[in-house]
Protein backbone atom coordinates (compact mmCIF):
# COMPACT_ATOMS: atom_id res chain seq x y z
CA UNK A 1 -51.86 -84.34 3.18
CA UNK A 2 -50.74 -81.45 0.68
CA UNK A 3 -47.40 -83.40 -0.08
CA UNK A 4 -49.87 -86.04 -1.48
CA UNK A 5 -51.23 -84.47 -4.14
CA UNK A 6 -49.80 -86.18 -6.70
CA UNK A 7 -51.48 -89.29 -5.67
CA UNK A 8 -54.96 -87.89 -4.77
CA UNK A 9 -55.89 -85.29 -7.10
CA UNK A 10 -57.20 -86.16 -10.85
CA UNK A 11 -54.51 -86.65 -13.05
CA UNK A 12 -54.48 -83.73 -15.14
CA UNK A 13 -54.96 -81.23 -12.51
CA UNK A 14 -52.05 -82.68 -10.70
CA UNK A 15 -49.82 -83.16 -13.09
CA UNK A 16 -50.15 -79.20 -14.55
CA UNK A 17 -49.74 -78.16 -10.76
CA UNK A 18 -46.07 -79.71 -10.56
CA UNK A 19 -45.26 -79.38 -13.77
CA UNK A 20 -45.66 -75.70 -13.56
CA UNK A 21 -43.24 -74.43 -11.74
CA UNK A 22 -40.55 -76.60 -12.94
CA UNK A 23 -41.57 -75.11 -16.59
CA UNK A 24 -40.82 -72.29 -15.51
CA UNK A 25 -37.76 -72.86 -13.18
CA UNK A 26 -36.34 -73.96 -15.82
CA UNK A 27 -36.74 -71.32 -17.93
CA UNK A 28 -35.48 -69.57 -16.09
CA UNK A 29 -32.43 -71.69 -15.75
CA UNK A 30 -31.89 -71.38 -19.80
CA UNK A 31 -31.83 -67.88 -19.23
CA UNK A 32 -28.03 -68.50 -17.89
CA UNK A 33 -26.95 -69.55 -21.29
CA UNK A 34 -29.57 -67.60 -23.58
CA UNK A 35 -28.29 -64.24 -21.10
CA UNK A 36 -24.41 -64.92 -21.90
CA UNK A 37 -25.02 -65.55 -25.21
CA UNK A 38 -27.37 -62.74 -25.95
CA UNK A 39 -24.96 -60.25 -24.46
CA UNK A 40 -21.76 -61.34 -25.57
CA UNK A 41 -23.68 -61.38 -29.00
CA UNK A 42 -24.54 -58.09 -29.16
CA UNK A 43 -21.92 -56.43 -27.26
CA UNK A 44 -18.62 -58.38 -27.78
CA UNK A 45 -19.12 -59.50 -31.70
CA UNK A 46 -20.26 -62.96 -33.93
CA UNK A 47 -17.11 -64.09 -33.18
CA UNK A 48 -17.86 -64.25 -28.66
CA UNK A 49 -21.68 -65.80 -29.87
CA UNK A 50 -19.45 -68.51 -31.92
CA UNK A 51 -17.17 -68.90 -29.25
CA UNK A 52 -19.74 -69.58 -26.59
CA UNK A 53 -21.88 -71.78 -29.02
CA UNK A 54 -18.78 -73.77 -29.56
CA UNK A 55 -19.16 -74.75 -25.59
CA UNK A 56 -22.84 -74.93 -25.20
CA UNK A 57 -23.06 -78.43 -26.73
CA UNK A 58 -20.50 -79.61 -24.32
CA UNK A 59 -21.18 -77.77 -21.56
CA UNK A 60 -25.39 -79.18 -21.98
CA UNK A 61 -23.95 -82.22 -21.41
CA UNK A 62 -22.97 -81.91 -18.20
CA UNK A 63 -25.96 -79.86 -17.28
CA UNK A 64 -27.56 -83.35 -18.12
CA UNK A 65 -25.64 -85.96 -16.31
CA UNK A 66 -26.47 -83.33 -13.02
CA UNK A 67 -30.09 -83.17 -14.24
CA UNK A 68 -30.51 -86.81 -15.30
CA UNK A 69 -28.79 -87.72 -12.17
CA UNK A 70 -31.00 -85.92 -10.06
CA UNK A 71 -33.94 -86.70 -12.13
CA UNK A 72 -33.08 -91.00 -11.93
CA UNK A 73 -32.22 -90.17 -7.93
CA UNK A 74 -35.49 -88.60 -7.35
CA UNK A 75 -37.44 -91.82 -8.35
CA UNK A 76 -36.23 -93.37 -5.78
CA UNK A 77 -37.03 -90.41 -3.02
CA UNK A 78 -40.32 -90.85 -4.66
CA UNK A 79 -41.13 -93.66 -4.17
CA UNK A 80 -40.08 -93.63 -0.60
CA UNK A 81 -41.98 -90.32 -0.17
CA UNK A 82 -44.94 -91.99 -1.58
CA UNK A 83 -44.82 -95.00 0.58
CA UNK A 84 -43.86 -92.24 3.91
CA UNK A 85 -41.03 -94.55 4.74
CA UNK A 86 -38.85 -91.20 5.71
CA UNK A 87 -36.05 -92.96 7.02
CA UNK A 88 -35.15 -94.83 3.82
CA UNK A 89 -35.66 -91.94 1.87
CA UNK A 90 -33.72 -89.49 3.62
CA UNK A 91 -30.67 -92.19 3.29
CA UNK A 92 -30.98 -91.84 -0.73
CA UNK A 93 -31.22 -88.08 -0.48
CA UNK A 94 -27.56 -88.39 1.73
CA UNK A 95 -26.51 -90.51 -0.76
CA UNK A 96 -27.25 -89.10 -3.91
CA UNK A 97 -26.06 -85.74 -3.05
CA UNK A 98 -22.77 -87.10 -1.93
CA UNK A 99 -22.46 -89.58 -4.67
CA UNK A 100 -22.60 -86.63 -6.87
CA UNK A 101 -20.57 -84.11 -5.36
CA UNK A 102 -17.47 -86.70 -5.80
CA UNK A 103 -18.84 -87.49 -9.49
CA UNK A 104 -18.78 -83.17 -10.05
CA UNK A 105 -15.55 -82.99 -8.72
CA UNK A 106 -13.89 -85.79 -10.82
CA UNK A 107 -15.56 -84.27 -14.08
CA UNK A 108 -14.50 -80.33 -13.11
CA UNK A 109 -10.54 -81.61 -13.30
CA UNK A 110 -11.43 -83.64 -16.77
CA UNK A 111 -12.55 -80.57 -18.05
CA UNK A 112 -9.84 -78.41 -16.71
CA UNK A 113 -7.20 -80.71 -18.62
CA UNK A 114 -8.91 -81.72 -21.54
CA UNK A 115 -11.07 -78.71 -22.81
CA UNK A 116 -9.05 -77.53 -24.87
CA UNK A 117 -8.26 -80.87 -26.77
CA UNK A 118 -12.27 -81.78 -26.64
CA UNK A 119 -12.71 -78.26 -28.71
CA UNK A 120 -9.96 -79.00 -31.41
CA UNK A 121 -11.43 -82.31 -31.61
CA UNK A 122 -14.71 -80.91 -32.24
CA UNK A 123 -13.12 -78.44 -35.00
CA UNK A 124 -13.83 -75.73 -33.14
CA UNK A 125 -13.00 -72.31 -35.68
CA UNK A 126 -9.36 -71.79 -35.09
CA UNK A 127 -10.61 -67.33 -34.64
CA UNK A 128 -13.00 -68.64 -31.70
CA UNK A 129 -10.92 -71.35 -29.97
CA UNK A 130 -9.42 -69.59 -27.47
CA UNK A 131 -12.65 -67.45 -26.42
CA UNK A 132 -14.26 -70.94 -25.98
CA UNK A 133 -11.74 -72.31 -23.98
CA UNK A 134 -10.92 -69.60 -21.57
CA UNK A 135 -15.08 -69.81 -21.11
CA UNK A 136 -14.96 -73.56 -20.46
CA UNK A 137 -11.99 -73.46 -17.83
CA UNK A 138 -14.18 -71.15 -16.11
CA UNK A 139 -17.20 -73.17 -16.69
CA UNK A 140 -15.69 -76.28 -15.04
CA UNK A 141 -14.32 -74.49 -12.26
CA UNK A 142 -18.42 -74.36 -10.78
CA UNK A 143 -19.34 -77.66 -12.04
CA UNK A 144 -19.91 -78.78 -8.31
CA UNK A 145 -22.36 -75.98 -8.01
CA UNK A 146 -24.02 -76.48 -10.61
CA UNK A 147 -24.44 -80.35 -10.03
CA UNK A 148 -25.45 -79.35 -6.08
CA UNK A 149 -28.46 -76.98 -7.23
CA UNK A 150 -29.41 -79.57 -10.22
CA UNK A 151 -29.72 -82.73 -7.99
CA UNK A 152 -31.23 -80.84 -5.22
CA UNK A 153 -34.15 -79.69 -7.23
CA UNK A 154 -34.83 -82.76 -8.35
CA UNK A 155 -35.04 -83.74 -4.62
CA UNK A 156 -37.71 -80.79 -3.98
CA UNK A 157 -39.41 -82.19 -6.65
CA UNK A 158 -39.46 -85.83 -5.07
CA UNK A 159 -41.37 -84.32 -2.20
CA UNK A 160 -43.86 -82.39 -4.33
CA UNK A 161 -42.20 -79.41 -3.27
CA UNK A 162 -41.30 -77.85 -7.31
CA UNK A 163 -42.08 -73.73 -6.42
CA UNK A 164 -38.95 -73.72 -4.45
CA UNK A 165 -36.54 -74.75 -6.71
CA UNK A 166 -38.81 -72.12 -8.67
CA UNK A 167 -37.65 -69.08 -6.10
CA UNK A 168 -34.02 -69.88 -6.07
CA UNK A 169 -33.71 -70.51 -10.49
CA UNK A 170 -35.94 -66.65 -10.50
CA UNK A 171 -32.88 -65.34 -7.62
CA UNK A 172 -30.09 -66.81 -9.69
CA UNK A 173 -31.23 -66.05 -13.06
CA UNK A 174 -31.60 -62.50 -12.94
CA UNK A 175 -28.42 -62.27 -10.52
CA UNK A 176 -26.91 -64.05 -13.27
CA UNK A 177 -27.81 -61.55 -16.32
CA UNK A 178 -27.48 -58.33 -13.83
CA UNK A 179 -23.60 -59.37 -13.12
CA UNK A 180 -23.47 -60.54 -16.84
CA UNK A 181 -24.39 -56.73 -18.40
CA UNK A 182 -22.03 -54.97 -15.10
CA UNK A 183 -18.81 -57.61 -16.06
CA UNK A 184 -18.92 -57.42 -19.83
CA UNK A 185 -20.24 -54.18 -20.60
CA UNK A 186 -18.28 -52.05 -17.00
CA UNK A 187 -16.02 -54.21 -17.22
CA UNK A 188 -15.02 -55.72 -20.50
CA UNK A 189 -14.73 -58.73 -19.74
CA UNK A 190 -16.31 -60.49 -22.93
CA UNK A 191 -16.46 -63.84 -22.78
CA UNK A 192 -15.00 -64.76 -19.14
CA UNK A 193 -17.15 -62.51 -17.66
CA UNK A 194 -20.23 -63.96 -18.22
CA UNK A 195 -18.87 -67.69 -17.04
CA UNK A 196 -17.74 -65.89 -13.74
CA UNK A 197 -21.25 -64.15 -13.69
CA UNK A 198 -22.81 -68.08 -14.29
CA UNK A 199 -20.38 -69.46 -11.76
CA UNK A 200 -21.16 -66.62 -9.13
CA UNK A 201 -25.46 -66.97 -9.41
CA UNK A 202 -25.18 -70.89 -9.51
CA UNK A 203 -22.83 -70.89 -6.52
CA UNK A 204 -24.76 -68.82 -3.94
CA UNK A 205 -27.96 -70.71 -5.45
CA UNK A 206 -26.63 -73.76 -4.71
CA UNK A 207 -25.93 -73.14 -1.11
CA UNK A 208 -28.83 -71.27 -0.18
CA UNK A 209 -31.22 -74.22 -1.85
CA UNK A 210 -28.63 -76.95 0.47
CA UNK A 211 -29.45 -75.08 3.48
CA UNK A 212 -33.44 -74.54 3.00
CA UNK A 213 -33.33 -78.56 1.80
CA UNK A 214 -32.17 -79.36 4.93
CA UNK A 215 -34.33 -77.84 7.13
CA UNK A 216 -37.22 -78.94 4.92
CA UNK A 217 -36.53 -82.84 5.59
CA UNK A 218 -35.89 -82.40 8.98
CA UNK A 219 -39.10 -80.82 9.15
CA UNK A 220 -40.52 -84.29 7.66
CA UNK A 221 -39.55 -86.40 9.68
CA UNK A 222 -36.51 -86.52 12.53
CA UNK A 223 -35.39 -89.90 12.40
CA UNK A 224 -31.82 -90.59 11.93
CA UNK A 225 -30.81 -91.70 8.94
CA UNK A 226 -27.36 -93.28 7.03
CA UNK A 227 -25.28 -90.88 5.60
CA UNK A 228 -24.37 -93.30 2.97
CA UNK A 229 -25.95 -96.57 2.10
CA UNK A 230 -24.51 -98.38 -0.76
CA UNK A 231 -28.08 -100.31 -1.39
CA UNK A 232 -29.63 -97.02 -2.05
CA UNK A 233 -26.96 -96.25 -4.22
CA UNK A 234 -27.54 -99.20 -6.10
CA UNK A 235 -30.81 -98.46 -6.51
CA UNK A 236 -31.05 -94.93 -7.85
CA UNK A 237 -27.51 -95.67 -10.32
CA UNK A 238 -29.99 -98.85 -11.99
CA UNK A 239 -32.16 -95.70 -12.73
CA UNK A 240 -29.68 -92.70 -13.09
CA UNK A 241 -27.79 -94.49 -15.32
CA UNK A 242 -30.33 -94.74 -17.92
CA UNK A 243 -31.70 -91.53 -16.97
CA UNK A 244 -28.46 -89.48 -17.35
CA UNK A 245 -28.26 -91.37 -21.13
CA UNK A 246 -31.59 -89.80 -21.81
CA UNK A 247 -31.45 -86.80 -20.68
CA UNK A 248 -28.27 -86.51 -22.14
CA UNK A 249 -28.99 -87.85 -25.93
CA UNK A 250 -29.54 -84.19 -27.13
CA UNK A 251 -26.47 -82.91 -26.11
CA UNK A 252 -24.47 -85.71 -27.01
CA UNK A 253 -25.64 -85.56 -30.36
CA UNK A 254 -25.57 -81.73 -30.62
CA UNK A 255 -21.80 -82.42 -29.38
CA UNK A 256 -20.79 -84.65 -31.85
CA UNK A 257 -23.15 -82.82 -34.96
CA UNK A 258 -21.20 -79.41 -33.49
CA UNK A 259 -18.00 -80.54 -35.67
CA UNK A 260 -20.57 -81.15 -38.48
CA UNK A 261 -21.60 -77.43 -37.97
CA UNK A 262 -18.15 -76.31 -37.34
CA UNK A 263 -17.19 -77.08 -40.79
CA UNK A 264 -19.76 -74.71 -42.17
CA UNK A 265 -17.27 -72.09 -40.70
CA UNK A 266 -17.73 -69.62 -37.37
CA UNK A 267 -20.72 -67.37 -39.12
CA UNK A 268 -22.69 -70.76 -39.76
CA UNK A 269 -21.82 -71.77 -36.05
CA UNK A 270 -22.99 -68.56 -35.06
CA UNK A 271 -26.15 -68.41 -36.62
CA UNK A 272 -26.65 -72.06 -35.46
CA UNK A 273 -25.95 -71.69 -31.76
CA UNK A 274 -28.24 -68.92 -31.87
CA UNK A 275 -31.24 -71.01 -33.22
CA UNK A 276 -30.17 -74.05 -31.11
CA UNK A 277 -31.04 -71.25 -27.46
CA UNK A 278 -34.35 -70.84 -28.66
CA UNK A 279 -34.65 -74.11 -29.26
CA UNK A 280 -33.32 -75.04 -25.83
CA UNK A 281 -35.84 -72.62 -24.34
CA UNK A 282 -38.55 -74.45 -26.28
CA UNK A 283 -38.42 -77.83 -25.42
CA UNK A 284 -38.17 -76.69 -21.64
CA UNK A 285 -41.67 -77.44 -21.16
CA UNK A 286 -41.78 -80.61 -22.86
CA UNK A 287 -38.66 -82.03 -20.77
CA UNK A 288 -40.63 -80.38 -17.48
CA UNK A 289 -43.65 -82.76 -18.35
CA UNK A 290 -41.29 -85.42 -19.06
CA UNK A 291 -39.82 -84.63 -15.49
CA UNK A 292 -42.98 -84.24 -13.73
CA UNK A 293 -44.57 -88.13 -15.21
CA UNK A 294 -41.40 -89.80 -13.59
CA UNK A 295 -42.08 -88.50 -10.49
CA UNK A 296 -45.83 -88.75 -10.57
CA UNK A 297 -45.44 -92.43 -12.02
CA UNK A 298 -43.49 -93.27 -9.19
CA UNK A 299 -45.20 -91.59 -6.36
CA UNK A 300 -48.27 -93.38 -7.26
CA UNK A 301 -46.83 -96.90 -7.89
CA UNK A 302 -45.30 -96.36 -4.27
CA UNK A 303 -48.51 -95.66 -2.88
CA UNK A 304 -49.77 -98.76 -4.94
CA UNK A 305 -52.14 -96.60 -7.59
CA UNK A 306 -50.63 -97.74 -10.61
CA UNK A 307 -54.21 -97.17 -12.74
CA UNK A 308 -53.77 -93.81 -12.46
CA UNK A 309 -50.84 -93.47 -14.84
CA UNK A 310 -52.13 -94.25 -17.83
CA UNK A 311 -54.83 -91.49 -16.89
CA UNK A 312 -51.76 -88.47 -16.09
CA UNK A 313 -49.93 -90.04 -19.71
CA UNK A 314 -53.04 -88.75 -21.51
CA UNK A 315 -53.57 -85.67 -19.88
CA UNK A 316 -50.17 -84.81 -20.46
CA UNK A 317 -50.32 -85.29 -24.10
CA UNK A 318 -53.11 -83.23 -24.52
CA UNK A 319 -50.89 -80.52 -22.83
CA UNK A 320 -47.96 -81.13 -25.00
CA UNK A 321 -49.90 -80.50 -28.54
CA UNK A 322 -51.61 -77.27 -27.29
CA UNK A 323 -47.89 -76.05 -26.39
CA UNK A 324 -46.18 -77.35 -29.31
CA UNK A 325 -48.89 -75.50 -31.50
CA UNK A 326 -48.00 -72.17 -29.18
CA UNK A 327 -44.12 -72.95 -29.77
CA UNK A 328 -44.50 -73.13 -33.69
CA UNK A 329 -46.76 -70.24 -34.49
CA UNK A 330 -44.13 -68.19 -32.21
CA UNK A 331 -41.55 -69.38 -34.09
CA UNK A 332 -42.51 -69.18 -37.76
CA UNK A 333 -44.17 -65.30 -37.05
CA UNK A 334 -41.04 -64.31 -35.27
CA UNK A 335 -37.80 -65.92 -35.67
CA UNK A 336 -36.50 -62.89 -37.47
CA UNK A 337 -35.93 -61.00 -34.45
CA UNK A 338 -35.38 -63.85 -32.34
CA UNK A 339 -32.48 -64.31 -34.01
CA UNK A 340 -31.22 -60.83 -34.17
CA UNK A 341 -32.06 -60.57 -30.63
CA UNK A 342 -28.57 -62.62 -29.74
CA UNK A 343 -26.84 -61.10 -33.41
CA UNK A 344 -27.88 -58.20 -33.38
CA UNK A 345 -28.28 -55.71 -36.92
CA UNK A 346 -24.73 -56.47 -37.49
CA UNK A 347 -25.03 -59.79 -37.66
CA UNK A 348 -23.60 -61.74 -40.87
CA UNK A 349 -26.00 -62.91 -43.72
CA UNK A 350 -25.10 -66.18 -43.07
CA UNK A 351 -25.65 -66.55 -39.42
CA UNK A 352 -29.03 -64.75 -39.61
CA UNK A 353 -30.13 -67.02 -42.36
CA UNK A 354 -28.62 -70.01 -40.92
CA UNK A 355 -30.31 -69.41 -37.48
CA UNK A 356 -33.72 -68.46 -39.17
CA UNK A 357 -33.79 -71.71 -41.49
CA UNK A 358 -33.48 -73.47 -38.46
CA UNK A 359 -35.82 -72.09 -36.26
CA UNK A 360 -38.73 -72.39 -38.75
CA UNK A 361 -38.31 -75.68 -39.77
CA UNK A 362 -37.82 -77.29 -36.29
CA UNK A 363 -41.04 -75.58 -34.98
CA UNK A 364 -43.31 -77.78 -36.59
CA UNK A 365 -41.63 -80.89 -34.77
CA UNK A 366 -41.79 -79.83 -31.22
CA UNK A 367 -45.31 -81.91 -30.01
CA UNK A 368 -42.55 -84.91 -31.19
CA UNK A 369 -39.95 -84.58 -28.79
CA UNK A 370 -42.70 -83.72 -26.37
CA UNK A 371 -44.17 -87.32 -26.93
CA UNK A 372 -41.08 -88.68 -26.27
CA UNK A 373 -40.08 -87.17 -23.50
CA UNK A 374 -43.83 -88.05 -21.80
CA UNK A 375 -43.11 -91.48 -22.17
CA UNK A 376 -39.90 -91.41 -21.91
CA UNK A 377 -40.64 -90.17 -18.06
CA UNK A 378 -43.29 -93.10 -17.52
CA UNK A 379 -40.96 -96.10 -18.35
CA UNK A 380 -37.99 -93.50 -15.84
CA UNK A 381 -40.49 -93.61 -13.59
CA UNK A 382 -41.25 -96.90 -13.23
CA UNK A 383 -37.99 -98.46 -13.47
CA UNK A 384 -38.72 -99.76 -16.78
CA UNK A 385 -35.21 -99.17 -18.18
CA UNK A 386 -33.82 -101.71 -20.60
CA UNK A 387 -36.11 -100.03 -23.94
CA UNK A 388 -35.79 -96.56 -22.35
CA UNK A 389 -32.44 -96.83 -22.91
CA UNK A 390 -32.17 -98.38 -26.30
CA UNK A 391 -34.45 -96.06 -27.83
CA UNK A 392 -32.39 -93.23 -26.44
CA UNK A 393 -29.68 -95.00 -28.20
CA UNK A 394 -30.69 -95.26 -31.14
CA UNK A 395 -31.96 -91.40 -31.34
CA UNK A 396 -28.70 -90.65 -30.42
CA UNK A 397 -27.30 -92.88 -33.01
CA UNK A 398 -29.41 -92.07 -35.52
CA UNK A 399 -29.21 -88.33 -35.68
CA UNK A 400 -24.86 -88.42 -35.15
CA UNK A 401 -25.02 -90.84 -38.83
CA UNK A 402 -26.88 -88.65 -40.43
CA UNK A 403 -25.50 -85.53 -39.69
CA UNK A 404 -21.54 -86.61 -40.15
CA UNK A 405 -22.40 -88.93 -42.99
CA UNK A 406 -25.30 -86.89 -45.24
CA UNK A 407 -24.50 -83.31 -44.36
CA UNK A 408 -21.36 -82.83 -46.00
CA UNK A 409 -22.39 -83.82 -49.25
CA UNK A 410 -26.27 -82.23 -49.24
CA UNK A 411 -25.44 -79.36 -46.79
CA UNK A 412 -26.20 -77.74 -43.89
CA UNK A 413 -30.07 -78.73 -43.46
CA UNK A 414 -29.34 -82.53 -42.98
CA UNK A 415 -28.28 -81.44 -39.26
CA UNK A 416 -32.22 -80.03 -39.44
CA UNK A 417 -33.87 -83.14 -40.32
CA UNK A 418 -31.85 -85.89 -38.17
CA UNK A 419 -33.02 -83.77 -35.12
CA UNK A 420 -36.68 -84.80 -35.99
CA UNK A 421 -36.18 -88.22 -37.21
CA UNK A 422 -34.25 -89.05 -34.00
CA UNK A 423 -37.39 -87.80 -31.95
CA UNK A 424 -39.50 -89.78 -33.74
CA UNK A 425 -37.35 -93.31 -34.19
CA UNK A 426 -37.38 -93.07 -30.11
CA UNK A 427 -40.84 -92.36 -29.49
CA UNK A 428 -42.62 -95.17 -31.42
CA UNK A 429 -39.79 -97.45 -29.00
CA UNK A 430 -40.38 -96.31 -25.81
CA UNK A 431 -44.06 -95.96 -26.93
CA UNK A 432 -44.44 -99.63 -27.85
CA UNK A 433 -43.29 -100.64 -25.00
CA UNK A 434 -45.54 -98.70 -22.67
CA UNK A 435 -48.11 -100.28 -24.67
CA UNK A 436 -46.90 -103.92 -23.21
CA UNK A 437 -47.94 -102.98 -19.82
CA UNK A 438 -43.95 -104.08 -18.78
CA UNK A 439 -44.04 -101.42 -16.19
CA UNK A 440 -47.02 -102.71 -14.48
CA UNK A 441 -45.40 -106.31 -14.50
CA UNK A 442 -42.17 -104.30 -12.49
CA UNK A 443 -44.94 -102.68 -10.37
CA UNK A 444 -46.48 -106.21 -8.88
CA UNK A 445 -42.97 -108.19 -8.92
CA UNK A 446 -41.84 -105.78 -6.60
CA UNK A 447 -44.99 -105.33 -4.55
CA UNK A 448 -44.98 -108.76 -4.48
């Protein structure tokens, strides 16, 4: 069957064919922050980048608990999906997408009340702070939508299905940037524009991609199913728990480094948040083969082919250095104009420099974080959670002490090297213990 794919074709060949589009899906999903950022940047002033950059770390975080939700929900669709036992499986897509629309509700009213308390905690520049906030209230007011679309693709991508989440992030993202030049540059609306122009693409994304989901498991099977099943639930929290930590460590950190950077002053935060988009958009590929082992890992141990992940991990390696080599010759030929791209030729000395300083030296660390994300998604995808999650811990760990503790004394560039450290600390973790063959032990007990 062509759902199966995963589980019949060679490793590498399947692997690159859902990986693929979710690369690029969610590239095109970065494009909602890189486009308000860009824009406000060059046609609103260094101060509306700052302001912006002042929410992204923040905002990325809940971008990850939808993503990492959807991501530890999905391996258990998977597995399902790989065994065919429909039923069960549409019971944990019910469930998960209700479990989460109560969980995106709950967080949109934190954030409503405490933004603007998170950003003075933060130390948010005092000539940005209300920009940032007015941008957040905004922000949280979609969170539901944005957690709908998020968790949904992951469930396309359970079923194999990864172009169509593809369609509807293409749809959105250049609704998104259309409505973000016509409301800030028509209607100057700096920095609330382009959250209502996010709010608006993610919305009508969102329930387009419930509606097409719908008739696309129906179409699978027509059993009846629970709405809600608290077993399943169970079930994919032991996972999305774990998952939402790891997915989240990045932002996390970049939250709590952000009052680090903050210090430095609004140009340095401007020129930082414009190095840490391109940076976002770089690692995209390396989280979408991260993505794509979990569910290959667990489509195959539900059809009982366990021996062929070890085969997928080294074919996606392979594909991770040959990007990572791509991503750092980009970067060190052309992160001058990447960075005036979002400052623009009136852009301060200091942001330009601090944005280019960054760029170049993280380039040369990307194949890292892409060899922690690859196993990182076999031990997700496998249920193997108790190291996953301490050596997302300690990268998150790691990187905050360094940062708060070393880079107000030796400057700026500590932020720099705890990113890579942190990478690397939580690889050779996660790495060692794929190399105990733990996950096949969970395989058998529960085939068993």
């Amino acid at each position: 069957m062509e759902q199966d794919y995963l589980t019949t074709q060679t490793p590498g060949k399947a692997l690159l064919i859902f990986a693929l589009p979710m690369i690029t899906g969610n590239l095109f999903q970065q494009t909602y922050t890189m486009a308000d950022s860009a824009i406000v940047g060059r046609f609103v002033g260094e101060g509306a980048l700052a302001a912006v950059g002042a929410s992204y770390a923040l905002t990325n975080i809940f971008i990850c608990v939808a993503i990492g939700g959807g991501v530890g929900s999905s391996v258990v669709v998977s597995r399902y999906f790989g065994a065919r036992e429909y039923r069960k499986m549409k019971s944990a897509v019910f469930t998960a997408l209700l479990t989460f629309l109560v969980v995106s509700i709950l967080l949109g009213g934190i954030g409503l009340v405490c933004s603007e308390g998170i950003l003075q905690l933060l130390k948010t520049p005092p000539d940005v702070l209300d920009m940032a906030v007015d941008y957040l209230q905004i922000y949280f007011l979609g969170l539901p939508f944005l957690f709908m679309y998020n968790v949904l693709s992951s469930m396309f991508n359970a079923l194999g299905k990864s172009r169509v989440p593809l369609y509807f992030l293409i749809f959105s993202s250049v609704f998104n940037v259309v409505l973000d030049v016509i409301l800030v540059t028509r209607f100057s609306m700096g920095v609330t524009g382009v959250a209502w122009a996010t709010l608006i693409a993610q919305g009508i994304s969102a329930v387009m991609s419930f509606f097409v989901f719908l008739r696309l498991i129906h179409h699978l099977s027509q059993e009846k199913s629970s709405v809600f099943q608290l077993r399943e639930l169970g079930s994919m929290t032991r996972i999305a728990l774990p998952s939402i930590l790891q997915q989240s460590t990045v932002s996390i950190g970049m939250m709590l480094v952000q009052s680090v950077v903050n210090s430095f002053g609004s140009q340095a935060l401007a020129g930082f948040s414009a190095g840490m988009r391109i940076e976002s958009i770089c690692v995209v590929p390396m989280s979408g083969i991260g993505n794509a082992l979990s569910s290959y890992t667990a489509q195959n141990i539900g059809a009982g082919k366990p021996d062929r992940v070890p085969e997928g991990y080294r074919s996606a390696n392979r594909l991770i250095l040959l990007i990572a080599l791509g991503l750092m010759l980009v970067l060190e030929i052309f992160h001058a104009p990447l960075i005036r791209l979002f400052l623009g030729n009136e852009g301060t000395a200091t942001a330009v420099q601090t944005g280019q300083d960054y760029l170049t030296f993280i380039g040369f660390f990307f194949a890292m974080v892409g060899f922690k994300m690859a196993v990182d998604g076999i031990l997700r995808g496998a249920g193997d959670m108790k190291w996953f999650t301490v050596a997302n811990l300690v990268n998150l760990t790691l990187r905050v002490t360094l940062s708060v503790t070393l880079a107000p004394k030796v400057g700026i560039g500590m932020v720099w090297w705890a990113v890579p450290m942190g990478w690397f600390v939580n690889w050779a973790i996660s790495y060692r213990q794929y190399r105990t063959g733990h996950w096949r032990q969970i395989y058998q007990t529960k085939k068993g």
